[in-house]
Protein backbone atom coordinates (compact mmCIF):
# COMPACT_ATOMS: atom_id res chain seq x y z
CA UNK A 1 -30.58 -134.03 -50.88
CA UNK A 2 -33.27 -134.37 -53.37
CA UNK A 3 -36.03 -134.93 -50.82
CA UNK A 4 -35.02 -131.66 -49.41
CA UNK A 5 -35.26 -129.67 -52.62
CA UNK A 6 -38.60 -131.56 -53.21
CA UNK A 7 -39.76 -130.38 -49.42
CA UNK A 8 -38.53 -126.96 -50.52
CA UNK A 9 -40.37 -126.45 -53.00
CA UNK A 10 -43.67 -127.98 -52.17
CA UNK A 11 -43.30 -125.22 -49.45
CA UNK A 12 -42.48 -122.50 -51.74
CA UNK A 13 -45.47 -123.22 -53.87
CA UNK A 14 -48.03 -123.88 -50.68
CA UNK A 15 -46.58 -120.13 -49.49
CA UNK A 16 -47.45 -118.72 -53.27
CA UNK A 17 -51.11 -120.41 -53.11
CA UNK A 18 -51.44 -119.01 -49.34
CA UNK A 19 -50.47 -115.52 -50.24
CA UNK A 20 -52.91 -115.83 -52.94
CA UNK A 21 -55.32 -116.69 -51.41
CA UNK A 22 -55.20 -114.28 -48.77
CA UNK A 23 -54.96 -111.40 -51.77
CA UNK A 24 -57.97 -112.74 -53.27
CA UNK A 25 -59.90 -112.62 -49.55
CA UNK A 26 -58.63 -109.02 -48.61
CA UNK A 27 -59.76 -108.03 -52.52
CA UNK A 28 -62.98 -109.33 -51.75
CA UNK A 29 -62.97 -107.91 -48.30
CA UNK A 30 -62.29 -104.07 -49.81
CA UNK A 31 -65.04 -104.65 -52.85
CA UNK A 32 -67.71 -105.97 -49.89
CA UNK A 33 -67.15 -102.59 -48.01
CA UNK A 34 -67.06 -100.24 -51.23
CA UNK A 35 -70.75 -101.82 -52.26
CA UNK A 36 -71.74 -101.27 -48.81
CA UNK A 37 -71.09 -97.56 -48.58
CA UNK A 38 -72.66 -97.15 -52.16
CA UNK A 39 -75.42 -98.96 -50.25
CA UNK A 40 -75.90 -97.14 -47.65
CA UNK A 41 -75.44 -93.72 -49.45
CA UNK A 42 -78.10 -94.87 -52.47
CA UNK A 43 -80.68 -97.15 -49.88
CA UNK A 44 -83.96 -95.51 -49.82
CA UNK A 45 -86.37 -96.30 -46.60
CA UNK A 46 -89.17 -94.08 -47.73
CA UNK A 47 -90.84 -92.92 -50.86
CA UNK A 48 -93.31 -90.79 -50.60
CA UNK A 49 -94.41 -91.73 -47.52
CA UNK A 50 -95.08 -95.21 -47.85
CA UNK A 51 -92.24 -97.57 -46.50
CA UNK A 52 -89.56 -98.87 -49.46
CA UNK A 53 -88.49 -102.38 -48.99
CA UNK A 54 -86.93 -105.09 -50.64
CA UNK A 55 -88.81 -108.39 -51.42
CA UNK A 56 -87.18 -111.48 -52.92
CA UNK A 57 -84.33 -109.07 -54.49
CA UNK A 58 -86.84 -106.57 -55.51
CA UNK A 59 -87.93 -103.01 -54.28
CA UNK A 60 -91.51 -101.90 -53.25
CA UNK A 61 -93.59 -99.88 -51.40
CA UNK A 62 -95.92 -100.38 -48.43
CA UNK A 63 -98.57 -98.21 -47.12
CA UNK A 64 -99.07 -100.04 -44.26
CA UNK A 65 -101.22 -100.88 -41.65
CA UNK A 66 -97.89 -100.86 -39.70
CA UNK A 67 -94.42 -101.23 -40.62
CA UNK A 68 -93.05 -104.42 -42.61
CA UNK A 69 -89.59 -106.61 -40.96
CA UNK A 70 -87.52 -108.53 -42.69
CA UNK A 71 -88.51 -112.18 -42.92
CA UNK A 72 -93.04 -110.29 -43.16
CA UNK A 73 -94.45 -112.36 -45.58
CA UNK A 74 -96.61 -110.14 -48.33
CA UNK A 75 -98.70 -110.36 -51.74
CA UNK A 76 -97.66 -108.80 -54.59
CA UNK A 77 -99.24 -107.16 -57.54
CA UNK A 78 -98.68 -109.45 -60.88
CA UNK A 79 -96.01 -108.62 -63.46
CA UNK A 80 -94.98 -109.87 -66.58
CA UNK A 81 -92.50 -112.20 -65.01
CA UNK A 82 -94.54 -113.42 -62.35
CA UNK A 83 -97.08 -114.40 -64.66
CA UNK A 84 -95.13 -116.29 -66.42
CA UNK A 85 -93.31 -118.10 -62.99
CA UNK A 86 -96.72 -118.22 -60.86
CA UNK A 87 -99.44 -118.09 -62.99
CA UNK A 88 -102.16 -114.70 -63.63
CA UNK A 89 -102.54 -113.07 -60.08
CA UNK A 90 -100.97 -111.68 -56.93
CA UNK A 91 -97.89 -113.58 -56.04
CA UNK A 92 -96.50 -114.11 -52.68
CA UNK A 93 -92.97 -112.66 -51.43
CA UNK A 94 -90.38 -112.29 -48.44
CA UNK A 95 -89.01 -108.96 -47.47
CA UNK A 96 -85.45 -109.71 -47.46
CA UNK A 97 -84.51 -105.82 -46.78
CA UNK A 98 -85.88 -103.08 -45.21
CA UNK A 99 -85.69 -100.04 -47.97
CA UNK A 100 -84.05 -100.52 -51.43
CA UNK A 101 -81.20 -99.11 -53.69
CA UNK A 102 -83.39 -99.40 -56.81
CA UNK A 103 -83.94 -95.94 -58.15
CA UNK A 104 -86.90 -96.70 -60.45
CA UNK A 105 -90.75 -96.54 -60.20
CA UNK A 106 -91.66 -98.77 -57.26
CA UNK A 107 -94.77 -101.18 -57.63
CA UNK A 108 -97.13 -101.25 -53.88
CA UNK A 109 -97.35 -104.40 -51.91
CA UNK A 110 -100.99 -105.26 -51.68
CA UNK A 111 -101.42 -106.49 -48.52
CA UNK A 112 -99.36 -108.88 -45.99
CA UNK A 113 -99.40 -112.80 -46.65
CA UNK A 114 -100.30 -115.53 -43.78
CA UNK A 115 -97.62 -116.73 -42.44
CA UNK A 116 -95.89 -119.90 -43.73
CA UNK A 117 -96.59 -122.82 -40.74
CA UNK A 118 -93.24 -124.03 -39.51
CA UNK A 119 -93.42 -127.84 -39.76
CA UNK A 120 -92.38 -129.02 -36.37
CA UNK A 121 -89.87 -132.57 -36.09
């Protein structure tokens, strides 16, 4: 008898810590698809006519030749942080995003960055 009210309620607390958890993933679930509509309402792909994208977390502008793509390696203009991270001078970034929901002033890229080689096996 008392292994059966033992079994019963290790079961009862593995269904409380189940249900819980499955709150906790369709909470997350409804707060991933509010911040993407905000996203999508508040992303901007142009500014003025340059191209707005999103390097390393950041937003910035590009002029061009051509259009950047995610993953386009580029060189950006030095800032207070990056000086302080990299050293005085253009830094190099990754476009992580194409446009940006940052509704400040924008910095320009200065120009795209060689690729980086892929080391090979």
């Amino acid at each position: 008898m008392e292994a059966y009210r033992q079994g019963l309620e290790t079961g009862r607390a593995q269904e409380r810590e189940w249900r819980q958890r499955a709150a906790a993933a369709q909470v997350e679930h409804l707060e991933r698809q509010i911040r993407e509509e905000l996203d999508a309402k508040n992303r901007r792909f142009e500014v003025d006519g340059d191209q707005a994208v999103t390097v390393d977390g950041y937003g910035y502008r590009w002029r061009g030749p051509g259009t950047l793509e995610v993953g386009d390696r580029v060189l950006l203009p030095e800032n207070y942080v990056s000086a302080l991270r990299h050293g005085p001078g253009p830094f190099p970034g990754t476009v992580t995003e194409l446009g940006t929901t940052y509704t400040g002033t924008l910095s320009m890229i200065i120009s795209r960055a060689p690729a980086i080689p892929r080391q090979t096996g």
